[in-house]
N, C-alpha and C. Protein backbone atom coordinates (compact mmCIF):
# COMPACT_ATOMS: atom_id res chain seq x y z
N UNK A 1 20.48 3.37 11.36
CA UNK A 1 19.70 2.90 12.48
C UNK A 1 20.20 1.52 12.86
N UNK A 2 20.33 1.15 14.30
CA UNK A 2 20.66 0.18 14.24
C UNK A 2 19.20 -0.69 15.01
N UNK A 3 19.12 -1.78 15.41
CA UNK A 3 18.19 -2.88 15.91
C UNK A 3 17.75 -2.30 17.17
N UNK A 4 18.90 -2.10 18.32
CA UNK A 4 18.91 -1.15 19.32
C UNK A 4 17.33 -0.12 18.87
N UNK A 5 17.73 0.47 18.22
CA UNK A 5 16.48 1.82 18.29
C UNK A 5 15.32 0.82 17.85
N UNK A 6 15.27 0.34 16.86
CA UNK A 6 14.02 -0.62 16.87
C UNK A 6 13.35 -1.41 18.10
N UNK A 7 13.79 -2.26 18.69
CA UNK A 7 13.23 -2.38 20.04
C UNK A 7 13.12 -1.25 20.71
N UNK A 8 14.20 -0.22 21.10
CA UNK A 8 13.12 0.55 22.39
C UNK A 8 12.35 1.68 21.50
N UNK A 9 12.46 1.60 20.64
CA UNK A 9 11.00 1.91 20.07
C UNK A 9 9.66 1.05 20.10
N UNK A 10 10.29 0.02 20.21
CA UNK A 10 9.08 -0.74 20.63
C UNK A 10 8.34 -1.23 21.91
N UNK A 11 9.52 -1.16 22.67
CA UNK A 11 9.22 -1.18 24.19
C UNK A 11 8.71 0.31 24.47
N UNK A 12 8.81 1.21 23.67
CA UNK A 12 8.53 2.47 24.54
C UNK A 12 6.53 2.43 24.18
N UNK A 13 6.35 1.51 23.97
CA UNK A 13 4.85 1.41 23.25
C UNK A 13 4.25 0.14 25.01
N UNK A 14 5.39 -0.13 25.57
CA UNK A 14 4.95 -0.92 26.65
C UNK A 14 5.82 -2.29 27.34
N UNK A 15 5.62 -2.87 28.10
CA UNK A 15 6.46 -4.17 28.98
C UNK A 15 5.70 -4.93 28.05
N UNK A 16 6.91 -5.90 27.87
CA UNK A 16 6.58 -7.05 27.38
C UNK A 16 7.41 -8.41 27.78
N UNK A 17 6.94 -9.78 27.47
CA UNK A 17 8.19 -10.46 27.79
C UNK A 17 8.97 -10.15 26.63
N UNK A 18 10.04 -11.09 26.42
CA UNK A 18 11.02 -11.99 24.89
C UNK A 18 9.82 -12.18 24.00
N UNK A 19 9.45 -13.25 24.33
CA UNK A 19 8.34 -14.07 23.67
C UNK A 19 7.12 -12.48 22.51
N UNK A 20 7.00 -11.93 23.58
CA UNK A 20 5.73 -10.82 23.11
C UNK A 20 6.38 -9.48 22.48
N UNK A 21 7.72 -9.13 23.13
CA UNK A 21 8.51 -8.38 22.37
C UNK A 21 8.58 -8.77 20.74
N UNK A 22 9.44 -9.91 20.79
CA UNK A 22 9.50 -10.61 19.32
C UNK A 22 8.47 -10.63 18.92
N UNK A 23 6.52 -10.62 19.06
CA UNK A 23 6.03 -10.99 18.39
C UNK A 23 5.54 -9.63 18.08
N UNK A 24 5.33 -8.56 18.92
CA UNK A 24 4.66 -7.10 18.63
C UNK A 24 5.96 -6.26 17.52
N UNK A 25 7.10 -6.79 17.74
CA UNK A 25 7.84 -5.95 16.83
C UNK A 25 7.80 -6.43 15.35
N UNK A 26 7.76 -8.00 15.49
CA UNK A 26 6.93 -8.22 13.69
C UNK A 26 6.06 -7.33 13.31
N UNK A 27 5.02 -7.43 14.13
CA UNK A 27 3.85 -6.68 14.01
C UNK A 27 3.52 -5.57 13.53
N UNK A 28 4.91 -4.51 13.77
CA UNK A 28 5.05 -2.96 13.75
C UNK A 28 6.03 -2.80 13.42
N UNK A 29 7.55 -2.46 13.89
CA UNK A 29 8.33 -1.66 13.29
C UNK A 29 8.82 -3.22 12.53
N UNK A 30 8.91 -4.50 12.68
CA UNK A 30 9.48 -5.72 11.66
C UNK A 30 8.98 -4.69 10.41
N UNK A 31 8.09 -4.42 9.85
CA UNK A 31 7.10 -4.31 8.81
C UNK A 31 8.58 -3.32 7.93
N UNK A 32 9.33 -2.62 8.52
CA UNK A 32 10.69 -1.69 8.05
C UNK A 32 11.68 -1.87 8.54
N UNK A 33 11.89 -2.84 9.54
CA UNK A 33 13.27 -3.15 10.09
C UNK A 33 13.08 -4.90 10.18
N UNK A 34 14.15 -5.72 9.77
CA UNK A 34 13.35 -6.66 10.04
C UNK A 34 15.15 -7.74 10.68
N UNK A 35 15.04 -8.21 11.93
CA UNK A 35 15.39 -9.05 12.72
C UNK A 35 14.65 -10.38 13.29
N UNK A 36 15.50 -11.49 12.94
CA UNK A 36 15.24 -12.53 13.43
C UNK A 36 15.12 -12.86 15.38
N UNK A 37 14.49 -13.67 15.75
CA UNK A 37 14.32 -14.01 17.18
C UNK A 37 15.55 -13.75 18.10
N UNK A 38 16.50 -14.78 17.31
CA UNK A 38 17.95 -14.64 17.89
C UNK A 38 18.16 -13.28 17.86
N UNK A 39 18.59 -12.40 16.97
CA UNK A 39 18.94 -11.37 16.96
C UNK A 39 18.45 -10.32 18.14
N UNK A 40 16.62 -10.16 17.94
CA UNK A 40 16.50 -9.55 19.02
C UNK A 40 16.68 -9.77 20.78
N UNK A 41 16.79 -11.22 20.81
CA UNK A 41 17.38 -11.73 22.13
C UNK A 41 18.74 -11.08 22.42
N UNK A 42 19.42 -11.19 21.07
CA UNK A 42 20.93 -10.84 21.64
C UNK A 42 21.18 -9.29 21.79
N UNK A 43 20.25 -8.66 21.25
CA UNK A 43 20.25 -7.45 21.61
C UNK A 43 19.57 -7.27 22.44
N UNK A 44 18.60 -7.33 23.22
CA UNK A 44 18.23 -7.39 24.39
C UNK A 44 18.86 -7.16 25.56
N UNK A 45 19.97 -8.29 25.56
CA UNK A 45 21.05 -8.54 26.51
C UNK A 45 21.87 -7.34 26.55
N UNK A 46 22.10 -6.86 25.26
CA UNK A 46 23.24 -5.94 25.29
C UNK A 46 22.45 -4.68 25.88
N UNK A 47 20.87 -4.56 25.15
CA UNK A 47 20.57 -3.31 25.88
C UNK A 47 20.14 -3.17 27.70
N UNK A 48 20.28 -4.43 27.89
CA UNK A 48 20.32 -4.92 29.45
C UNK A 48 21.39 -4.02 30.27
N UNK A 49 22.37 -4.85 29.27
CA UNK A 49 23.35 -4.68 30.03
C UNK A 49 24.10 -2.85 30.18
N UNK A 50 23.48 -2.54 29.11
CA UNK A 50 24.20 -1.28 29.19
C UNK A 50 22.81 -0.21 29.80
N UNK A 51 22.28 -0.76 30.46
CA UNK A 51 21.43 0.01 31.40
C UNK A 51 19.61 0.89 30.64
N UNK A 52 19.74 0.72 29.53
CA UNK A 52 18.53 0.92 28.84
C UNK A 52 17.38 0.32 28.76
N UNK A 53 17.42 -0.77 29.14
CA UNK A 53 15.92 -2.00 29.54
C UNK A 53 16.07 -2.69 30.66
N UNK A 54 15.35 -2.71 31.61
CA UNK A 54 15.34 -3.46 32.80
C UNK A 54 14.34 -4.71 32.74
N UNK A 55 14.39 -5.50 33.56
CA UNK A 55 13.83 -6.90 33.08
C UNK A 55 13.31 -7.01 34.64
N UNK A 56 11.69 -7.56 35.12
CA UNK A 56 11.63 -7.74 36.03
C UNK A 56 10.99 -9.60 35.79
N UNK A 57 11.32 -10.48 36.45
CA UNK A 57 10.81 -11.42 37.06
C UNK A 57 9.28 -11.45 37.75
N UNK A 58 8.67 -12.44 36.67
CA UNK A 58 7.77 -12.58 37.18
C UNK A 58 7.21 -14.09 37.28
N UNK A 59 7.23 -14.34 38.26
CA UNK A 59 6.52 -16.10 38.63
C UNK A 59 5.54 -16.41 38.42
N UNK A 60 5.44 -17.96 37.50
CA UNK A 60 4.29 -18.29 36.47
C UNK A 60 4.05 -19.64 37.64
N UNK A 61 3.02 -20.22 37.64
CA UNK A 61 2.98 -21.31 38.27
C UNK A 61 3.03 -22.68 37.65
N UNK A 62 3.70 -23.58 37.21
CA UNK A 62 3.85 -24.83 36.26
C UNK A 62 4.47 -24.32 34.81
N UNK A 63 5.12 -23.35 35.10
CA UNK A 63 5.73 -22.80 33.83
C UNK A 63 6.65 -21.52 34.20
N UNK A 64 7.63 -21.72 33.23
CA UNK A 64 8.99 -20.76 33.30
C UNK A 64 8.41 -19.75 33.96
N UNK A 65 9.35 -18.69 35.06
CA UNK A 65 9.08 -17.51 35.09
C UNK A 65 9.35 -16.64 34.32
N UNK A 66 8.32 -15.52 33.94
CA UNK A 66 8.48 -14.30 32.34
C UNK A 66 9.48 -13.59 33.11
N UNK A 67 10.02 -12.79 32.35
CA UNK A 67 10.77 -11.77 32.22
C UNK A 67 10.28 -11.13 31.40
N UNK A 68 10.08 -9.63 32.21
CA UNK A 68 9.09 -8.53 31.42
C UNK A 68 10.19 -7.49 31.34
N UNK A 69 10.35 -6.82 30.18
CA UNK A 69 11.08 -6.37 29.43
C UNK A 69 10.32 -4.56 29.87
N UNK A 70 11.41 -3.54 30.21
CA UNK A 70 10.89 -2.27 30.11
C UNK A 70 11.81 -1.62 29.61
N UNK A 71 11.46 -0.14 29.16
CA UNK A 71 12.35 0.60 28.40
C UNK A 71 12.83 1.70 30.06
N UNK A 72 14.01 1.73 30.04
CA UNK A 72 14.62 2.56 31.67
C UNK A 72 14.43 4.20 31.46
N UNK A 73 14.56 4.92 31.88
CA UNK A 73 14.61 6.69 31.99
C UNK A 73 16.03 6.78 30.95
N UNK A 74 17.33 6.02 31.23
CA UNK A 74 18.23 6.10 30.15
C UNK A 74 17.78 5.51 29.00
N UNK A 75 17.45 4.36 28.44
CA UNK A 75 16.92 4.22 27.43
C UNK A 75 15.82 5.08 26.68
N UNK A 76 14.94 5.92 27.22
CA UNK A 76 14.45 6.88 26.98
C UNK A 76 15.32 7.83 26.34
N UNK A 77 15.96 8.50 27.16
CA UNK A 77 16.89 8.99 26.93
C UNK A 77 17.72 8.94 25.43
N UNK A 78 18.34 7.46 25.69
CA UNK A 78 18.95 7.35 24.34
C UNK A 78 18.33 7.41 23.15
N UNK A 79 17.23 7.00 23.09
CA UNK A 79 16.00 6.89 21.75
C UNK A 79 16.09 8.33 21.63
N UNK A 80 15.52 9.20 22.52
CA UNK A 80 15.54 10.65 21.84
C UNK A 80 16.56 11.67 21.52
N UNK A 81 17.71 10.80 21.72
CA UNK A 81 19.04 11.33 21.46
C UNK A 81 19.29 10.69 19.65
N UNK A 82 18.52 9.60 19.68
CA UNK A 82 19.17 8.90 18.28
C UNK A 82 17.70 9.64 17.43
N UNK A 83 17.10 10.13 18.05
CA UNK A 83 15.49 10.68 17.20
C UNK A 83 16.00 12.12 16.55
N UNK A 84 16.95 12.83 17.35
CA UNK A 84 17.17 14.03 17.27
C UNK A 84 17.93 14.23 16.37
N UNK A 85 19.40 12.41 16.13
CA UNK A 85 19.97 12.77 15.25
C UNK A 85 19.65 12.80 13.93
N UNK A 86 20.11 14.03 12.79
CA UNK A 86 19.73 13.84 11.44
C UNK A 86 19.64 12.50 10.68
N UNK A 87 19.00 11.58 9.94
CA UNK A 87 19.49 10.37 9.26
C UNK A 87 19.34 10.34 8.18
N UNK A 88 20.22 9.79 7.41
CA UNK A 88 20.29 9.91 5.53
C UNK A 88 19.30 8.70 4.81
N UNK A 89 19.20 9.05 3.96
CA UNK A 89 18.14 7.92 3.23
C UNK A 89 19.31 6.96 2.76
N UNK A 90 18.14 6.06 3.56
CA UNK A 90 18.81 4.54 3.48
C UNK A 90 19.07 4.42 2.09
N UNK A 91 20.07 3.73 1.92
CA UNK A 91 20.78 2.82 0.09
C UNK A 91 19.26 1.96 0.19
N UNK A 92 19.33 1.87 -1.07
CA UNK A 92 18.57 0.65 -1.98
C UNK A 92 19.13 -0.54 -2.44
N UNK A 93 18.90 -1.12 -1.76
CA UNK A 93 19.48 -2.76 -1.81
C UNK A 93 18.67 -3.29 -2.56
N UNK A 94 18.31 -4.11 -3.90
CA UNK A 94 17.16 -4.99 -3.95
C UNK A 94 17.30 -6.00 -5.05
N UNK A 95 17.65 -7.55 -4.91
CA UNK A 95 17.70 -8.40 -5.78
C UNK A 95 16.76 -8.43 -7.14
N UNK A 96 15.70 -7.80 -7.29
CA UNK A 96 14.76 -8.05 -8.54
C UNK A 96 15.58 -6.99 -9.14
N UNK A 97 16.24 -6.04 -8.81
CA UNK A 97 16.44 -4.95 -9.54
C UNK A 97 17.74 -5.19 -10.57
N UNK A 98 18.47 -5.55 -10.06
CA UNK A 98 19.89 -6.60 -10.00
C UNK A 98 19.44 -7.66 -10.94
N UNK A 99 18.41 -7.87 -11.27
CA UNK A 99 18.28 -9.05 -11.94
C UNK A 99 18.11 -8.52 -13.35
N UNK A 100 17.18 -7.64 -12.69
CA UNK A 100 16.23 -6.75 -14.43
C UNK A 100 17.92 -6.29 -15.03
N UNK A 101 18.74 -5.38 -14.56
CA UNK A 101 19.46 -4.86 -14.59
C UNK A 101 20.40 -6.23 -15.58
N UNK A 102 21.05 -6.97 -15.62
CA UNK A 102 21.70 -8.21 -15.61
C UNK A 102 20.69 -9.06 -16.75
N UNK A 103 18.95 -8.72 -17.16
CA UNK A 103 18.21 -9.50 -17.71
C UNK A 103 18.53 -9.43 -18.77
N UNK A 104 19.22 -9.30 -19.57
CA UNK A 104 19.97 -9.60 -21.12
C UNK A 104 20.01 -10.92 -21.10
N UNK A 105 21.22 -10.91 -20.27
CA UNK A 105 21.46 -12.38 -20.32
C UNK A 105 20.55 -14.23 -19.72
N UNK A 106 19.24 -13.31 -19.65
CA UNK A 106 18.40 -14.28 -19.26
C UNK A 106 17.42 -14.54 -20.45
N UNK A 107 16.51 -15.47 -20.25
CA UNK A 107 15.00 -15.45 -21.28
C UNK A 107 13.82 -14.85 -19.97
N UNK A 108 13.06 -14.41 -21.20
CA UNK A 108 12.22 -13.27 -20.85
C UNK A 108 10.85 -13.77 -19.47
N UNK A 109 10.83 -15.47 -19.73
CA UNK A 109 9.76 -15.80 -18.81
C UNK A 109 10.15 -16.07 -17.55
N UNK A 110 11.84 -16.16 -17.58
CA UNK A 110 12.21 -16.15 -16.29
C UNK A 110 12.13 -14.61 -15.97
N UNK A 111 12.55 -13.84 -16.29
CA UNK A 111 12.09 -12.67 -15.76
C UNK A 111 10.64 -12.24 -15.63
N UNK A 112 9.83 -12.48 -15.71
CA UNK A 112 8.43 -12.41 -16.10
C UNK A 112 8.23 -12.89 -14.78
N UNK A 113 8.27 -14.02 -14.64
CA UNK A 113 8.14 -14.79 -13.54
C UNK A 113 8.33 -14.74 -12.12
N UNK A 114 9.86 -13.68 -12.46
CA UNK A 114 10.21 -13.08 -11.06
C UNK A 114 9.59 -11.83 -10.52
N UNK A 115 8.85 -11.41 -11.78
CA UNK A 115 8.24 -9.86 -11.65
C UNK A 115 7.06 -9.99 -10.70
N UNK A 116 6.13 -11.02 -11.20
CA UNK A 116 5.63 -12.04 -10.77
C UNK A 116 5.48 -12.03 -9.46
N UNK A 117 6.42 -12.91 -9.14
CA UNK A 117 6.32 -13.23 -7.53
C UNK A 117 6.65 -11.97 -7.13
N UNK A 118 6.78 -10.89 -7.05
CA UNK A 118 8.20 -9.88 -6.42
C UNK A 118 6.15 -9.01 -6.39
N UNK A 119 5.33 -8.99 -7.40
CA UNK A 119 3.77 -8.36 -7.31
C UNK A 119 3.21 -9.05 -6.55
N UNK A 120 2.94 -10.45 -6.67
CA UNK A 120 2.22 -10.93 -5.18
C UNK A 120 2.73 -10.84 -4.11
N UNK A 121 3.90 -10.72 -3.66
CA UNK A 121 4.41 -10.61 -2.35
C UNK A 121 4.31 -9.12 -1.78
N UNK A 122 4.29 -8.27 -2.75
CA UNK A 122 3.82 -6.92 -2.62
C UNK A 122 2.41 -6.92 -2.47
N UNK A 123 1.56 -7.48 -3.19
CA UNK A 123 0.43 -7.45 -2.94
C UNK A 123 -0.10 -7.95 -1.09
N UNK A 124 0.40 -8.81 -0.95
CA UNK A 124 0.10 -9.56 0.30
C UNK A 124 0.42 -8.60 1.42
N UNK A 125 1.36 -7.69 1.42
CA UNK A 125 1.46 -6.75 2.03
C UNK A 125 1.02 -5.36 1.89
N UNK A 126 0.60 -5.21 0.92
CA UNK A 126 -0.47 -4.27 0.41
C UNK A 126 -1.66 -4.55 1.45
N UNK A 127 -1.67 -6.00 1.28
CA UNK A 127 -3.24 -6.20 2.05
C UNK A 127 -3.00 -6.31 3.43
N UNK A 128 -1.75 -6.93 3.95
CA UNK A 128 -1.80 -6.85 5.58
C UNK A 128 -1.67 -5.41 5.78
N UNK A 129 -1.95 -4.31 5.42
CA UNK A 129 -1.15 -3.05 5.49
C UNK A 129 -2.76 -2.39 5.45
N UNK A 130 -3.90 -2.62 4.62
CA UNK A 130 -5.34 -2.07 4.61
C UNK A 130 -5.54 -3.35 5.51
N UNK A 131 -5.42 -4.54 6.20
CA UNK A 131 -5.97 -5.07 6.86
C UNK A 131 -5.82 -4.19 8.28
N UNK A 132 -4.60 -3.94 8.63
CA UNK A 132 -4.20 -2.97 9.83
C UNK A 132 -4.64 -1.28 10.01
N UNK A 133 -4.36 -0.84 8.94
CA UNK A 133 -5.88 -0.01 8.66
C UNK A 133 -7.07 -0.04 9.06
N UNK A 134 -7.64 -1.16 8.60
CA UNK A 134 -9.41 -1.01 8.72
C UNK A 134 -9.37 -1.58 10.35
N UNK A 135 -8.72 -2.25 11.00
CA UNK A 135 -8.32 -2.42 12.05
C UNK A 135 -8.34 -1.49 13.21
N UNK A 136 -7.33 -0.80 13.25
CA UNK A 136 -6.85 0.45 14.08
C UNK A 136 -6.80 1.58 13.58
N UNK A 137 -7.12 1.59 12.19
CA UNK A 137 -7.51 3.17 12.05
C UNK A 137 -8.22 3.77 11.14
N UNK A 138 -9.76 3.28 11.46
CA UNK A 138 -11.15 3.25 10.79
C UNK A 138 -11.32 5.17 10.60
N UNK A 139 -11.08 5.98 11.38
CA UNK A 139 -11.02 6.84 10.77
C UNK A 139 -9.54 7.36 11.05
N UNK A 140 -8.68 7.98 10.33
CA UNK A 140 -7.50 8.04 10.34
C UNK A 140 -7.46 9.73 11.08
N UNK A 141 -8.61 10.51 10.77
CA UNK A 141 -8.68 12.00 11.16
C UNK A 141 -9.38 11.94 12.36
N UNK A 142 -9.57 11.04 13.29
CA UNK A 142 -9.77 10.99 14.81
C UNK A 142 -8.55 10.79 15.51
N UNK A 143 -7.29 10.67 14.74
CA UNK A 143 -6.51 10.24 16.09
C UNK A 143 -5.99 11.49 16.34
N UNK A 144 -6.09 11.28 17.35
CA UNK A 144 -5.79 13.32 17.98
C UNK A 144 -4.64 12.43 18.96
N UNK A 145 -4.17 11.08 19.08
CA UNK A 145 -2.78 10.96 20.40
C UNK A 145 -1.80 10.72 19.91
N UNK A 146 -0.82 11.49 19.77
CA UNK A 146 0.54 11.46 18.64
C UNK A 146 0.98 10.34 18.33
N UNK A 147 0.78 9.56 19.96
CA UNK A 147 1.56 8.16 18.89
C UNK A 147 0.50 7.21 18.16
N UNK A 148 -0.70 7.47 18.17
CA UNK A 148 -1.44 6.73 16.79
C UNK A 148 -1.19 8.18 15.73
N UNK A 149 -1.34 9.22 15.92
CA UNK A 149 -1.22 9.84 14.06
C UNK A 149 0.07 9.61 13.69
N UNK A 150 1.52 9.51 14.31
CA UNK A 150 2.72 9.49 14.22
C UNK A 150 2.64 7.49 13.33
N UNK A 151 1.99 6.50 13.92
CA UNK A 151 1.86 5.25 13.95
C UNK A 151 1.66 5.06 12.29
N UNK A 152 0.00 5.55 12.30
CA UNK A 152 -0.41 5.83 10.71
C UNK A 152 0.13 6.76 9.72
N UNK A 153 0.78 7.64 10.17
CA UNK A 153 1.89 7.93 9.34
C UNK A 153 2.97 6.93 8.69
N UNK A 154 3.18 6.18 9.80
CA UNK A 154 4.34 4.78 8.95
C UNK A 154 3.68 4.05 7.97
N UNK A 155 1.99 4.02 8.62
CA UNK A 155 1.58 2.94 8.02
C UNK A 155 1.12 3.71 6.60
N UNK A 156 0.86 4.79 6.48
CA UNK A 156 0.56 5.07 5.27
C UNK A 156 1.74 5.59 4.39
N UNK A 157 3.24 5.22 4.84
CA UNK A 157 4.17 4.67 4.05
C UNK A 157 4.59 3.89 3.37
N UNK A 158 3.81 2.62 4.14
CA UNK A 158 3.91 1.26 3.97
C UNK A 158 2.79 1.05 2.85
N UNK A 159 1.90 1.53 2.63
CA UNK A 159 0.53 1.59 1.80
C UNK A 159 1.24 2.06 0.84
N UNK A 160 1.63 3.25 0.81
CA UNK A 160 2.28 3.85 -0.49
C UNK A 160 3.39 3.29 -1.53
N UNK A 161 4.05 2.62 -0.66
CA UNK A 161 5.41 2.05 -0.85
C UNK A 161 5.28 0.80 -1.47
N UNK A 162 4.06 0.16 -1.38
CA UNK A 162 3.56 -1.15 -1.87
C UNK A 162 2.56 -0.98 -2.95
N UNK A 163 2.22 0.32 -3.12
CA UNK A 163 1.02 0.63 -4.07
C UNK A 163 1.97 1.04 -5.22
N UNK A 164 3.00 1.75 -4.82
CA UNK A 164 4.03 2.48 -5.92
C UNK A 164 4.64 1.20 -6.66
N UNK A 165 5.35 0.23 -5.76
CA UNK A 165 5.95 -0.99 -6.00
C UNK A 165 4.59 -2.01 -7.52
N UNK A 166 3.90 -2.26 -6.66
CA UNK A 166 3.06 -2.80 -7.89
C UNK A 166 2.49 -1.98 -9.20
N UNK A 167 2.42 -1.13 -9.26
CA UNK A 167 2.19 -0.09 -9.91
C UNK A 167 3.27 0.16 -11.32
N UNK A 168 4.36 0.00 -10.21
CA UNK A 168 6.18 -0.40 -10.96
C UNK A 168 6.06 -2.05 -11.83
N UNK A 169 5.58 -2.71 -10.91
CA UNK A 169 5.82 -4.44 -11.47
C UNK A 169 4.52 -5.03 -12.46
N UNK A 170 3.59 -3.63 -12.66
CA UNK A 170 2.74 -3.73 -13.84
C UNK A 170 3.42 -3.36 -15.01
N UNK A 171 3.96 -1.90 -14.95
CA UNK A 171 4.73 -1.04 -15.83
C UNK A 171 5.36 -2.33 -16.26
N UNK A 172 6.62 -2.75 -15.77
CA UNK A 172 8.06 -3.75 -16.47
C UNK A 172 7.25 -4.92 -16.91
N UNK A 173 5.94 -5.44 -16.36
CA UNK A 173 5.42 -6.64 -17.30
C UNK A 173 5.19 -6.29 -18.36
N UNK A 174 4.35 -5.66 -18.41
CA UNK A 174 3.74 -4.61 -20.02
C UNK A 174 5.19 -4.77 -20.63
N UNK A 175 6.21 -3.75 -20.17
CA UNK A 175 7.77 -3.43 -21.33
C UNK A 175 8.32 -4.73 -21.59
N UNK A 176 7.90 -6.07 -20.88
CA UNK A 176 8.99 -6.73 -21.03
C UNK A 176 8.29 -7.51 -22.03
N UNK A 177 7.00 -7.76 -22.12
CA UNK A 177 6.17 -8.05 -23.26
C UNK A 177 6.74 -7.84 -24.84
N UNK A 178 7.26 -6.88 -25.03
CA UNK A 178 7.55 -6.57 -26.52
C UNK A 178 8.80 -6.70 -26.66
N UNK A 179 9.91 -7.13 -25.70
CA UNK A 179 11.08 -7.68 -25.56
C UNK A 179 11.08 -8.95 -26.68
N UNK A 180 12.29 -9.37 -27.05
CA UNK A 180 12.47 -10.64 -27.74
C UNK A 180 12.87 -11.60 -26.93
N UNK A 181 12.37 -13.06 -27.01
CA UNK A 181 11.41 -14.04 -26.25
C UNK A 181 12.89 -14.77 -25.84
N UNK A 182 13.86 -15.25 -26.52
CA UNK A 182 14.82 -16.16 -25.83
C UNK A 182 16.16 -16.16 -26.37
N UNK A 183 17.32 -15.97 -25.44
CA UNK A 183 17.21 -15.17 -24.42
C UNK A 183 17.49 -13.48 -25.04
N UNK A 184 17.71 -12.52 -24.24
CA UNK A 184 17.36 -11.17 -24.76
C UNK A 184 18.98 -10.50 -25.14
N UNK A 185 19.71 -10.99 -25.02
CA UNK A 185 20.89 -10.42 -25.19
C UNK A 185 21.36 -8.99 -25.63
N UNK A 186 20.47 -8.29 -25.47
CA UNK A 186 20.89 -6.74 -25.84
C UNK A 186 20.56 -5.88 -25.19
């Protein structure tokens, strides 16, 4: 997947400026794809230019004019051309893992420590994840309009994926407990 499908997936949810683009795609697909400001500006341009988002001008009074961002009939287009194609499960990239992996050669509270942070940061998104939940989808078996059951479908990926994750970073605290204390070399 590239960034491309992430925005007009996100524009296909509505016009927005720069400004509101960047902030609704944190919001939603950031949560599994994640691009900086710059980035999505510069893709923007490119999907400008190659005819998939049109930009209309709109005049603010004592302040910049917006540029409202739409997804075109070709950009349509292309999204359900890249929807249709098959896609492989993404590689697993992930520094804590790399570490555990490599943790011989460390002491045990630095690893502890990283397990640590790697559970609260999961946690925190655990919770923005039932915060967006209880939010927008108080009952999850009312949404009868594809793109909210299709929506909470991600999101109850994202629930899972963070519930499994801590679940994992309880397990390796417990094992690493009966490990020998400094450093582990074996």
């Amino acid at each position: 997947m590239a960034l491309s499908h992430a925005l007009l997936a996100t524009l296909s949810n509505g016009c927005y400026s720069g400004y509101d683009l960047s902030k609704q795609f944190s919001g939603s697909v950031g949560f599994f794809w994640q691009a900086t400001q710059q980035q999505i500006y510069r893709e923007v341009t490119k999907l400008e230019e190659q005819g998939y988002l049109s930009a209309e001008v709109v005049p603010q009074s004592g302040r910049p004019d917006k540029r409202m961002l739409a997804i075109t009939d070709a950009g349509k287009a292309y999204l359900q051309e890249w929807i249709r194609t098959p896609c492989s499960v993404s590689p697993m990239r992930d520094d804590l893992l790399v570490k555990l992996f490599a943790g011989h050669v460390s002491d045990r509270m630095t690893l502890r420590q990283e397990l640590e942070h790697h559970q609260s940061q999961h946690q925190a998104n655990l919770d923005a994840y039932h915060q967006i939940e209880a939010q927008f989808f108080k009952n999850p078996e009312l949404c009868n309009a594809p793109s909210d059951r299709l929506r909470y479908l991600t999101l109850l990926n994202g629930i899972q994926f963070e519930t499994g994750w801590l679940t994992w970073c309880e397990q390796a605290i417990e094992m690493l407990a009966d490990l020998p204390a400094d450093p582990i070399n074996s």
